[in-house]
PDB file of N, CA and C in Angstrom:
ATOM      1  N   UNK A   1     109.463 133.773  84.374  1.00  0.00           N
ATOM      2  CA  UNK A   1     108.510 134.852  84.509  1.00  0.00           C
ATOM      3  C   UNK A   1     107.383 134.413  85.438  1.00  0.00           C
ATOM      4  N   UNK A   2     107.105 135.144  86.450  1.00  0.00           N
ATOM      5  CA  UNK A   2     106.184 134.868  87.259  1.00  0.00           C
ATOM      6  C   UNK A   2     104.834 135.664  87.252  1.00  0.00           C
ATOM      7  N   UNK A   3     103.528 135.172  87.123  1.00  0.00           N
ATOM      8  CA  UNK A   3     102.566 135.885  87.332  1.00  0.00           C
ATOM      9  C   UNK A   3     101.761 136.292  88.483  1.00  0.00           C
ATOM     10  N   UNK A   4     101.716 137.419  88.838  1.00  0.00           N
ATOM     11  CA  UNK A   4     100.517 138.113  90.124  1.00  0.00           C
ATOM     12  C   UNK A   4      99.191 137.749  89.632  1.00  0.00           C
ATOM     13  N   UNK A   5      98.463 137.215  90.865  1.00  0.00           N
ATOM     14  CA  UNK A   5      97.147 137.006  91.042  1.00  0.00           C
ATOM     15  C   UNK A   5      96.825 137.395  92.245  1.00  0.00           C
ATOM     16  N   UNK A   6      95.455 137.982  92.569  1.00  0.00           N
ATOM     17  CA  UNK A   6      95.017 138.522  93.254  1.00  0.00           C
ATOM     18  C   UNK A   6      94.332 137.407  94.805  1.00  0.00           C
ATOM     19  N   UNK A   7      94.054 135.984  93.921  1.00  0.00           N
ATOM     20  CA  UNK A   7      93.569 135.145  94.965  1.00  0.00           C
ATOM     21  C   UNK A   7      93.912 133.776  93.817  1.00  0.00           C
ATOM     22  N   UNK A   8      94.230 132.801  93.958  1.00  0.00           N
ATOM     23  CA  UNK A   8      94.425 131.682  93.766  1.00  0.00           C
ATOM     24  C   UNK A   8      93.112 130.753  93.364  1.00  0.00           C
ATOM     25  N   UNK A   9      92.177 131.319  93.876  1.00  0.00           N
ATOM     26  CA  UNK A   9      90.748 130.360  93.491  1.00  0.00           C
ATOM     27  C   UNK A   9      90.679 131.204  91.937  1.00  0.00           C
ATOM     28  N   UNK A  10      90.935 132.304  91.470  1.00  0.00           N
ATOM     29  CA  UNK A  10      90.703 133.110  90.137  1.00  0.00           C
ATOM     30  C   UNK A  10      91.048 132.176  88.983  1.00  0.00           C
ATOM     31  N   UNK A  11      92.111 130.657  89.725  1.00  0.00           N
ATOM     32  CA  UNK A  11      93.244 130.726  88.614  1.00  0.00           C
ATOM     33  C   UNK A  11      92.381 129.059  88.117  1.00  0.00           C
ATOM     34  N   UNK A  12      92.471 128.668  86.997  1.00  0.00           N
ATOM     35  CA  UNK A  12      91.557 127.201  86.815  1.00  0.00           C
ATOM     36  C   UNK A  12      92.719 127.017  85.581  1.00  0.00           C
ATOM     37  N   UNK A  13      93.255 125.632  86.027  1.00  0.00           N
ATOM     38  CA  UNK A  13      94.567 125.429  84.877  1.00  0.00           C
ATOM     39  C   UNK A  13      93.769 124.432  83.646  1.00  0.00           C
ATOM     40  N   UNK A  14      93.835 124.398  82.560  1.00  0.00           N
ATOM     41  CA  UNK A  14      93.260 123.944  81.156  1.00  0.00           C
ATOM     42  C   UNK A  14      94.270 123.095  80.931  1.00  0.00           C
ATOM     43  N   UNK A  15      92.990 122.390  80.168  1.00  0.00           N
ATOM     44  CA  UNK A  15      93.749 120.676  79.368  1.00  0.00           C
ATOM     45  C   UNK A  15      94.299 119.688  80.813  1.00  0.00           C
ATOM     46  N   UNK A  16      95.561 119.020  80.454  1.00  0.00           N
ATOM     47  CA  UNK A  16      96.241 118.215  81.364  1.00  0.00           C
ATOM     48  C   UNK A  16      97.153 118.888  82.243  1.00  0.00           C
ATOM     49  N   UNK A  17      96.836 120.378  82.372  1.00  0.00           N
ATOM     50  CA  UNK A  17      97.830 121.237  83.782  1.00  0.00           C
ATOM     51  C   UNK A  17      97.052 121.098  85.041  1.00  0.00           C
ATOM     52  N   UNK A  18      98.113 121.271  86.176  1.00  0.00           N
ATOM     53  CA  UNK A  18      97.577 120.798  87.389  1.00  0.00           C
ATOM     54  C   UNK A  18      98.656 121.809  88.143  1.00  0.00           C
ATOM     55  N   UNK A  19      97.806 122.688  89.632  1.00  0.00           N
ATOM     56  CA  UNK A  19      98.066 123.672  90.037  1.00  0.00           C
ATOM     57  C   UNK A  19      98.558 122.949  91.393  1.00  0.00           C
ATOM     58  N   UNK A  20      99.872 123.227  91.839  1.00  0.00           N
ATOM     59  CA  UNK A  20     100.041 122.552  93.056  1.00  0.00           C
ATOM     60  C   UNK A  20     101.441 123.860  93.594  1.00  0.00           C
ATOM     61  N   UNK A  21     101.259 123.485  94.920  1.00  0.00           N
ATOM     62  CA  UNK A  21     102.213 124.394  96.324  1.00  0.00           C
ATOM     63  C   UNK A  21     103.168 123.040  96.312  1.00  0.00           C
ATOM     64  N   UNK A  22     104.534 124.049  96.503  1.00  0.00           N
ATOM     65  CA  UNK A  22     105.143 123.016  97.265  1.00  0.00           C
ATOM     66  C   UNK A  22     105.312 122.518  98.636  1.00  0.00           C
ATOM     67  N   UNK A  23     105.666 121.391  99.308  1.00  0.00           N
ATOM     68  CA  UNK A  23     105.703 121.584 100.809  1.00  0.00           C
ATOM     69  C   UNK A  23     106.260 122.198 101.197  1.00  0.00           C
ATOM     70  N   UNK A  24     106.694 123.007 102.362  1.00  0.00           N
ATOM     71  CA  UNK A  24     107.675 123.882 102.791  1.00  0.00           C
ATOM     72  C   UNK A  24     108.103 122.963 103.917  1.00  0.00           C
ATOM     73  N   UNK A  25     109.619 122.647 103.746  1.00  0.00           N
ATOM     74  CA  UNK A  25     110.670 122.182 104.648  1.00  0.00           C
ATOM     75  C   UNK A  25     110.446 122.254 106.063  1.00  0.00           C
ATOM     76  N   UNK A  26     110.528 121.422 107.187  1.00  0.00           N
ATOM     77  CA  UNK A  26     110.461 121.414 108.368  1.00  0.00           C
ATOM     78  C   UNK A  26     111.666 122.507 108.849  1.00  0.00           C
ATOM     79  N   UNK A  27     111.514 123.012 109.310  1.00  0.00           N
ATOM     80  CA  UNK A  27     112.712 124.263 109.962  1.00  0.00           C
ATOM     81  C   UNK A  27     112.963 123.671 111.536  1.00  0.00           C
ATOM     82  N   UNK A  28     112.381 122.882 111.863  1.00  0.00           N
ATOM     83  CA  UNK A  28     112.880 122.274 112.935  1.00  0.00           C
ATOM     84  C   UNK A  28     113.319 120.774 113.327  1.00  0.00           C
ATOM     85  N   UNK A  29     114.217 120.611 113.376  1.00  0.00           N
ATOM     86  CA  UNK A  29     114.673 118.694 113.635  1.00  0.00           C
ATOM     87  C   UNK A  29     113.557 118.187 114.165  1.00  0.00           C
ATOM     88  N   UNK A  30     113.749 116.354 114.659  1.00  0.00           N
ATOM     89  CA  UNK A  30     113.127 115.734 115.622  1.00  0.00           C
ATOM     90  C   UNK A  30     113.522 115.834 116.828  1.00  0.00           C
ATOM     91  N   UNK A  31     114.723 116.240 117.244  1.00  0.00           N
ATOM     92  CA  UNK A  31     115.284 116.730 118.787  1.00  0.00           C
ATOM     93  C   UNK A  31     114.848 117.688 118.895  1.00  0.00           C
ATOM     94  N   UNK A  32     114.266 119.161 118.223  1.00  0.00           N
ATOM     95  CA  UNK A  32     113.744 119.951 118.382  1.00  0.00           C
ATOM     96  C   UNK A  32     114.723 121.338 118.546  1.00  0.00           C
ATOM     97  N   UNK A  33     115.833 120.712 117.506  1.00  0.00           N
ATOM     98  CA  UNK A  33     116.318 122.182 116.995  1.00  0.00           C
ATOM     99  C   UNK A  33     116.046 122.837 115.817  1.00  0.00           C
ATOM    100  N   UNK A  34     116.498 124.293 116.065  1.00  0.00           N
ATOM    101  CA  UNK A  34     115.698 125.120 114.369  1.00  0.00           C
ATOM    102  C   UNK A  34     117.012 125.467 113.915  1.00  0.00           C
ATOM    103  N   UNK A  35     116.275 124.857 112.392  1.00  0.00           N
ATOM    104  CA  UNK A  35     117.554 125.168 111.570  1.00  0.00           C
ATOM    105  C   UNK A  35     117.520 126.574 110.724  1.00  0.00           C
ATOM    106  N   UNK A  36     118.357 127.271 110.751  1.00  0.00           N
ATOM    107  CA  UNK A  36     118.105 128.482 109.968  1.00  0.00           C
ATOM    108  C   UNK A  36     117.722 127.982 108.321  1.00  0.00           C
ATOM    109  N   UNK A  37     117.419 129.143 107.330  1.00  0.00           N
ATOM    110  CA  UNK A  37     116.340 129.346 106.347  1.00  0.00           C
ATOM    111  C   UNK A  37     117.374 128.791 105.315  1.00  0.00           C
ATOM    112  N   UNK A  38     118.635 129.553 105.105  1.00  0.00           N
ATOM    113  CA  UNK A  38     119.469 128.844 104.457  1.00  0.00           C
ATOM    114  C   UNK A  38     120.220 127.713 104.543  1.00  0.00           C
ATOM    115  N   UNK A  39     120.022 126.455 105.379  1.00  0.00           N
ATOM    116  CA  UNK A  39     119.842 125.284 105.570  1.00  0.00           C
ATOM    117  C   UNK A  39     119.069 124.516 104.837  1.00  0.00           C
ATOM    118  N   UNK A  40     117.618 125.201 105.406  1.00  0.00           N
ATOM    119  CA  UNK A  40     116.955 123.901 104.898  1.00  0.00           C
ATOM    120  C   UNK A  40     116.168 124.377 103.262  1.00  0.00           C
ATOM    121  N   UNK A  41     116.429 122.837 102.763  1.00  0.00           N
ATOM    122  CA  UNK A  41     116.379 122.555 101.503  1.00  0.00           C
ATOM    123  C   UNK A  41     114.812 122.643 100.459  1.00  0.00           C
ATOM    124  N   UNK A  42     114.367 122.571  99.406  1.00  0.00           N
ATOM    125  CA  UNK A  42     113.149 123.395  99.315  1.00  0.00           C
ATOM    126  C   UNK A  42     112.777 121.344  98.608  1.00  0.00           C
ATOM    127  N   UNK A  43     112.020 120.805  99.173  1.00  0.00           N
ATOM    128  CA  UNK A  43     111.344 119.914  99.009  1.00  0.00           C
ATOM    129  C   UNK A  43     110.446 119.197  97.455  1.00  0.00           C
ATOM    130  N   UNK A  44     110.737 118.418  97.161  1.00  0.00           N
ATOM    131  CA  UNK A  44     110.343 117.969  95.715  1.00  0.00           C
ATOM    132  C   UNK A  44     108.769 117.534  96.421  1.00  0.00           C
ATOM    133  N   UNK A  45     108.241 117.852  97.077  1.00  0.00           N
ATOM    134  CA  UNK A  45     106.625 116.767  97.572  1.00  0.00           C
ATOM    135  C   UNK A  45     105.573 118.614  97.330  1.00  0.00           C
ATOM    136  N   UNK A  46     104.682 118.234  96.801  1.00  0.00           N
ATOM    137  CA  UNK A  46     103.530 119.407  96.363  1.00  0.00           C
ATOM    138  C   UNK A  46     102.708 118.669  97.274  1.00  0.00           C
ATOM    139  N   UNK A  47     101.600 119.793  97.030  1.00  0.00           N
ATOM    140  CA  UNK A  47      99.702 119.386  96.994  1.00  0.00           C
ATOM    141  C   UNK A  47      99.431 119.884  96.151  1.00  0.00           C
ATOM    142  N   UNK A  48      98.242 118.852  95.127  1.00  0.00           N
ATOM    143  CA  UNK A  48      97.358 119.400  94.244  1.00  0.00           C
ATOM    144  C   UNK A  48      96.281 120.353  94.821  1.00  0.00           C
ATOM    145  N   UNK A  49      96.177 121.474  94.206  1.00  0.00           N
ATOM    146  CA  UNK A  49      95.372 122.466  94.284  1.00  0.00           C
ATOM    147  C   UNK A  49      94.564 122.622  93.526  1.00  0.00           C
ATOM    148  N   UNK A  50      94.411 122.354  92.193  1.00  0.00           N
ATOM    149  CA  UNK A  50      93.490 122.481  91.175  1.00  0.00           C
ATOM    150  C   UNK A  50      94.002 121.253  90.091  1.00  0.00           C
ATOM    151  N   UNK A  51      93.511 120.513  89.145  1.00  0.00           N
ATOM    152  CA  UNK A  51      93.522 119.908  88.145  1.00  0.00           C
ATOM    153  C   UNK A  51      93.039 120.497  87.087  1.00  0.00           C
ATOM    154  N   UNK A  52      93.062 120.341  85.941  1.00  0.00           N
ATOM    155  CA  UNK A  52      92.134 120.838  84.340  1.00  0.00           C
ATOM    156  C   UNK A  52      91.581 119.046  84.283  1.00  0.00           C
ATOM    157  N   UNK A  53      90.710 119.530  82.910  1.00  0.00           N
ATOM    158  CA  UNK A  53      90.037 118.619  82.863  1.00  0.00           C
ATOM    159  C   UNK A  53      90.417 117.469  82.213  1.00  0.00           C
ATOM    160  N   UNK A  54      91.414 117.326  81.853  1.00  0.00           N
ATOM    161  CA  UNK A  54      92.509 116.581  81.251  1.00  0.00           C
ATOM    162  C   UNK A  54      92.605 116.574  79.373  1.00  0.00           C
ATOM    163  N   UNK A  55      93.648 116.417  79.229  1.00  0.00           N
ATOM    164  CA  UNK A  55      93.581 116.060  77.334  1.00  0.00           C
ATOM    165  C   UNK A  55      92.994 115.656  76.855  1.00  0.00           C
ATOM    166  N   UNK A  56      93.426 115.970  75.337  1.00  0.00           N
ATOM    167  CA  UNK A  56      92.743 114.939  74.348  1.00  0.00           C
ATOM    168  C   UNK A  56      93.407 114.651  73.622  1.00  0.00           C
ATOM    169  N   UNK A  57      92.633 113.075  73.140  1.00  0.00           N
ATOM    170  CA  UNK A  57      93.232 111.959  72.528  1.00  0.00           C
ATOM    171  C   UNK A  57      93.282 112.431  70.801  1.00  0.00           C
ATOM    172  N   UNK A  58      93.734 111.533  69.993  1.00  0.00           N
ATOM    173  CA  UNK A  58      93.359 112.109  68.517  1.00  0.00           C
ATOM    174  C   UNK A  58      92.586 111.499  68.244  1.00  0.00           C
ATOM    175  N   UNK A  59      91.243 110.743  68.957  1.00  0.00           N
ATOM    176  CA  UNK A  59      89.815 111.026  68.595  1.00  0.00           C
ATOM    177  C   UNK A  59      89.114 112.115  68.762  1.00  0.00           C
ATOM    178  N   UNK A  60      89.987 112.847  69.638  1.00  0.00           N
ATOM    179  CA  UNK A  60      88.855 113.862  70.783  1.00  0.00           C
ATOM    180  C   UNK A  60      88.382 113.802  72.412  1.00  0.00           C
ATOM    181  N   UNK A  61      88.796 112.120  72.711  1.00  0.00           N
ATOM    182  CA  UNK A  61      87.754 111.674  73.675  1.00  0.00           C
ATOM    183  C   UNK A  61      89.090 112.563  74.779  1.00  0.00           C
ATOM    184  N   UNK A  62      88.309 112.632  76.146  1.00  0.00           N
ATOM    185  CA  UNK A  62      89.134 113.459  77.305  1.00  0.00           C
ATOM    186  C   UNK A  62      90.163 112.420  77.631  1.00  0.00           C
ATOM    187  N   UNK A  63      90.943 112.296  78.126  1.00  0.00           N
ATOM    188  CA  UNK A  63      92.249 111.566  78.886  1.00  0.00           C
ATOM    189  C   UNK A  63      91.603 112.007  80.475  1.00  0.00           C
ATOM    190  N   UNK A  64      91.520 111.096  81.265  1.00  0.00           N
ATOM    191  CA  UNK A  64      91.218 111.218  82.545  1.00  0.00           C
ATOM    192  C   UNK A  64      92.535 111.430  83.364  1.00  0.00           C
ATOM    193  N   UNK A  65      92.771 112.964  84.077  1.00  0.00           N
ATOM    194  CA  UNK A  65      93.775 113.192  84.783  1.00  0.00           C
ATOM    195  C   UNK A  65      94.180 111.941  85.610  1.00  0.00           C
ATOM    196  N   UNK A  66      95.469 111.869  86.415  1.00  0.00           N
ATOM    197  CA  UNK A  66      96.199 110.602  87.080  1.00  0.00           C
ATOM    198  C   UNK A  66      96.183 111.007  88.390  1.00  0.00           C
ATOM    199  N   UNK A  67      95.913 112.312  88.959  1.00  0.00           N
ATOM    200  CA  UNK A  67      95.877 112.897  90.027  1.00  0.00           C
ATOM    201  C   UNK A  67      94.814 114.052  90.452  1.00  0.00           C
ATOM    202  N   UNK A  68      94.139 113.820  91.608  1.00  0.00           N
ATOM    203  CA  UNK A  68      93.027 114.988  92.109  1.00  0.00           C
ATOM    204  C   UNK A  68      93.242 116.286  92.884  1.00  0.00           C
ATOM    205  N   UNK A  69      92.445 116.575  93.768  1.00  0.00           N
ATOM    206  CA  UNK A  69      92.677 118.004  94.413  1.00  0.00           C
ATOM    207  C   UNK A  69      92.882 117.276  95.848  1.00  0.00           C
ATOM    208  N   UNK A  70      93.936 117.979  96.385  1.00  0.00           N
ATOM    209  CA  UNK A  70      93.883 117.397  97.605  1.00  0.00           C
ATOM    210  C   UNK A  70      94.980 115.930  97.487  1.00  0.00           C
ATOM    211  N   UNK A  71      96.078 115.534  96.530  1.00  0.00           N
ATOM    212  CA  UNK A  71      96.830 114.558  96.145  1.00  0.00           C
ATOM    213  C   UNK A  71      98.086 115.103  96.532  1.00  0.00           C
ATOM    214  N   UNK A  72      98.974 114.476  97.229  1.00  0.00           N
ATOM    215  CA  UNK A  72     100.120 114.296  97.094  1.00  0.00           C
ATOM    216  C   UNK A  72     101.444 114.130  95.970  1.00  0.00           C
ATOM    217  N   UNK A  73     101.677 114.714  95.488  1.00  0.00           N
ATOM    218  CA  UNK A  73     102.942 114.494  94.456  1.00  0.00           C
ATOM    219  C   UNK A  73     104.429 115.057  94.325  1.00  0.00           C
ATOM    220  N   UNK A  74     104.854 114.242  94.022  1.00  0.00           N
ATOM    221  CA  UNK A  74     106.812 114.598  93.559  1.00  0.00           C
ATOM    222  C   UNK A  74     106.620 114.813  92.287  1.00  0.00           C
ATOM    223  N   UNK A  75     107.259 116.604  92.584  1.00  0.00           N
ATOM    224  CA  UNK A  75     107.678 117.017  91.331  1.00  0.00           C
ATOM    225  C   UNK A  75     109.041 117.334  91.163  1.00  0.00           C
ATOM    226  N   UNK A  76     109.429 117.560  89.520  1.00  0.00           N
ATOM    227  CA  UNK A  76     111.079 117.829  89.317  1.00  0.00           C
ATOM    228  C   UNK A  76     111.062 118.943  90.315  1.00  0.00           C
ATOM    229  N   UNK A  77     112.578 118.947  90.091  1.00  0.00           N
ATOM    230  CA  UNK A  77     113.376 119.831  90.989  1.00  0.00           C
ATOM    231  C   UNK A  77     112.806 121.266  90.235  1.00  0.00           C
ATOM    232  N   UNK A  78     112.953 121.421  89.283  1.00  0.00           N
ATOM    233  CA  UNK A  78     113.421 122.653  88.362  1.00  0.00           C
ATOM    234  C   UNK A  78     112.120 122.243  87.106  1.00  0.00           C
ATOM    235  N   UNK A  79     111.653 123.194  86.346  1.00  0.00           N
ATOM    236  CA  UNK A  79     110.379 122.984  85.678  1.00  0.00           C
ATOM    237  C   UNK A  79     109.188 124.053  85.787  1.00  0.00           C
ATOM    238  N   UNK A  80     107.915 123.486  85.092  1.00  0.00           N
ATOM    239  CA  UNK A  80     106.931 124.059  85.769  1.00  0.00           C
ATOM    240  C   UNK A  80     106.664 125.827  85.928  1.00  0.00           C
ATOM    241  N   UNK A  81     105.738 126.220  85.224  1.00  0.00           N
ATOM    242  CA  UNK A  81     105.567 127.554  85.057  1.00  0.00           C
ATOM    243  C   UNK A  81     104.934 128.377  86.813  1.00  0.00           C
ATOM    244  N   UNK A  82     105.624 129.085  86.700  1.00  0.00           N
ATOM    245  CA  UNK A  82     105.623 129.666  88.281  1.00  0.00           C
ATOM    246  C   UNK A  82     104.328 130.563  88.435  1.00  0.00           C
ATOM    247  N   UNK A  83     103.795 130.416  89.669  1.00  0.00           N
ATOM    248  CA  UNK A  83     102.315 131.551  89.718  1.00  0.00           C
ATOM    249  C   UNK A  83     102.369 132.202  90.754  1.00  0.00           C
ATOM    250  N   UNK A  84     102.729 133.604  91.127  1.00  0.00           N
ATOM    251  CA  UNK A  84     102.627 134.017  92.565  1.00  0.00           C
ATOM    252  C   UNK A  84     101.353 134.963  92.645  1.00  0.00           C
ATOM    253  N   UNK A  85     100.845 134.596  94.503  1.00  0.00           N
ATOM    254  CA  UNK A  85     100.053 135.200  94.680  1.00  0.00           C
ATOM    255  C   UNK A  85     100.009 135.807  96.328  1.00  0.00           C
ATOM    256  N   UNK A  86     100.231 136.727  96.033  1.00  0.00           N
ATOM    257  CA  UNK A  86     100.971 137.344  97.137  1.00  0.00           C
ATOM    258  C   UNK A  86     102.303 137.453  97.467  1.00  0.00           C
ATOM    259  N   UNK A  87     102.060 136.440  98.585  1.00  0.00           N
ATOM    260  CA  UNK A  87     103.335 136.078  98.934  1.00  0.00           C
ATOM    261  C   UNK A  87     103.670 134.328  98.886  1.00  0.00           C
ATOM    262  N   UNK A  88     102.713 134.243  98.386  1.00  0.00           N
ATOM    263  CA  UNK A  88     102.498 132.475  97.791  1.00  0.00           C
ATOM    264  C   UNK A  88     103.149 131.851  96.946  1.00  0.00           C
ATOM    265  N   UNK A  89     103.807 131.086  96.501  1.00  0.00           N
ATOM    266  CA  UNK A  89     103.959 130.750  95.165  1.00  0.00           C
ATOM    267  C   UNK A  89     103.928 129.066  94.891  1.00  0.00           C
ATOM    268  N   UNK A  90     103.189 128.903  93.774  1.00  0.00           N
ATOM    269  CA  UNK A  90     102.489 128.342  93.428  1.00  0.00           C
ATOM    270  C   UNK A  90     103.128 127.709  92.028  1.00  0.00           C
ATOM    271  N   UNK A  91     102.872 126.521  91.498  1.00  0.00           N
ATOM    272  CA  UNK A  91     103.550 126.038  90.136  1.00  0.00           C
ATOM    273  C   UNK A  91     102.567 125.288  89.518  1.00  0.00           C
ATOM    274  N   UNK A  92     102.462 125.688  87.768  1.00  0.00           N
ATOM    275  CA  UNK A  92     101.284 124.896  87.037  1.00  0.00           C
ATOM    276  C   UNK A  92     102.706 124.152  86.091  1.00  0.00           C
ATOM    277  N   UNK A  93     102.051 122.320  86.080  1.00  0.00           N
ATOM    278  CA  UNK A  93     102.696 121.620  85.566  1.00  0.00           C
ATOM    279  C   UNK A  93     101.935 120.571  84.958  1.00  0.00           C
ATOM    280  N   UNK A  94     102.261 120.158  83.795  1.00  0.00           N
ATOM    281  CA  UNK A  94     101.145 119.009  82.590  1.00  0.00           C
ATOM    282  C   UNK A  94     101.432 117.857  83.832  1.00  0.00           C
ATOM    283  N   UNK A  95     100.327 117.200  83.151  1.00  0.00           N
ATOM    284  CA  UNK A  95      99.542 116.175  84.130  1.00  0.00           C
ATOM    285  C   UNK A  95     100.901 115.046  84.011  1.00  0.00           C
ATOM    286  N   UNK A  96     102.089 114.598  82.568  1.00  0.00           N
ATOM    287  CA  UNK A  96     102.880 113.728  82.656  1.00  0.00           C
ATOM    288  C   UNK A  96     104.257 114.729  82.764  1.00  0.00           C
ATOM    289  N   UNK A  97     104.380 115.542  83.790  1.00  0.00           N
ATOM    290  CA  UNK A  97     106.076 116.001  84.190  1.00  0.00           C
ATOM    291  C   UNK A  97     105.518 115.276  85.487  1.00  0.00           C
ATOM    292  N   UNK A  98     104.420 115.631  86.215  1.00  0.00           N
ATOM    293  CA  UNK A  98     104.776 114.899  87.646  1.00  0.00           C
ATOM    294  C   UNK A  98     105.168 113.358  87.953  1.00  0.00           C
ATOM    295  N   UNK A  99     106.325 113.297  88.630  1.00  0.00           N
ATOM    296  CA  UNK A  99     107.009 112.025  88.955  1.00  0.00           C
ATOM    297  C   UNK A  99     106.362 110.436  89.424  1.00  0.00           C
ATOM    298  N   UNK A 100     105.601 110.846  90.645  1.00  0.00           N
ATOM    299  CA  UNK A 100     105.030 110.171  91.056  1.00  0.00           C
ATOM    300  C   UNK A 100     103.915 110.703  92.088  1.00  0.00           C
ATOM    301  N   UNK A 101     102.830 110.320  92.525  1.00  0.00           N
ATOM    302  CA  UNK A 101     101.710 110.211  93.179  1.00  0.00           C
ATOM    303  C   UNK A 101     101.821 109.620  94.662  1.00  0.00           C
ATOM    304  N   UNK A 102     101.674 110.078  96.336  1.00  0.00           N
ATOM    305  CA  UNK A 102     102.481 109.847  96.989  1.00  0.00           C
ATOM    306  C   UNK A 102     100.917 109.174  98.019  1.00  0.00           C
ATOM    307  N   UNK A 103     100.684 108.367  98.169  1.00  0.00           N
ATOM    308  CA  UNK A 103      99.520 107.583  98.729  1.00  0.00           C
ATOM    309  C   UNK A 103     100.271 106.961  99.949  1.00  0.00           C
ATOM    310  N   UNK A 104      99.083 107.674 101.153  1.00  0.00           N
ATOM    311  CA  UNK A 104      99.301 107.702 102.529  1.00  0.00           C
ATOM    312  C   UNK A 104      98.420 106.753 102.777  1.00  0.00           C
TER     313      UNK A 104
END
């Protein structure tokens, strides 16, 4: 089930969810041919777009998210509650489904 939003800044994900795009596939080689749409493959690498403020422990105290705005990450293939906005779409996923953290 996918939800409509009107603008993407509206949306602020709670607890340990974190709002991220996926990359969209190069449609063109390094020789500089284009590959048609049903070719190319839909990419496991996001950007963080929003974070929450992270969990809590069973004291209470916050859990400090593992990733910021503006972060690189591999997510599963398949997962992750879907958000469209427009023609955007967008995926909110807990702070431990994402794979790994991708540091350039």
């Amino acid at each position: 089930m996918t939800t409509a939003l009107k603008s993407i800044k509206s949306l602020a994900p709670l607890l340990d969810r974190i709002l991220v795009q996926r990359v969209k596939a190069e449609a063109k080689t390094a020789s500089g041919i284009f590959l048609p749409e049903s070719s190319v493959k839909e990419l496991n690498e996001a950007k963080v777009l929003a974070v929450g403020p992270g969990g809590l422990d069973k004291e209470g105290k916050r859990i400090p998210m593992s990733v910021g705005v503006g972060d690189k990450v591999l997510i599963p293939q398949y997962g992750g509650s879907p958000v469209k906005v427009g023609e955007e779409e967008y995926s909110l996923f807990r702070d431990h489904e994402l794979l790994a953290k991708i540091n350039e």
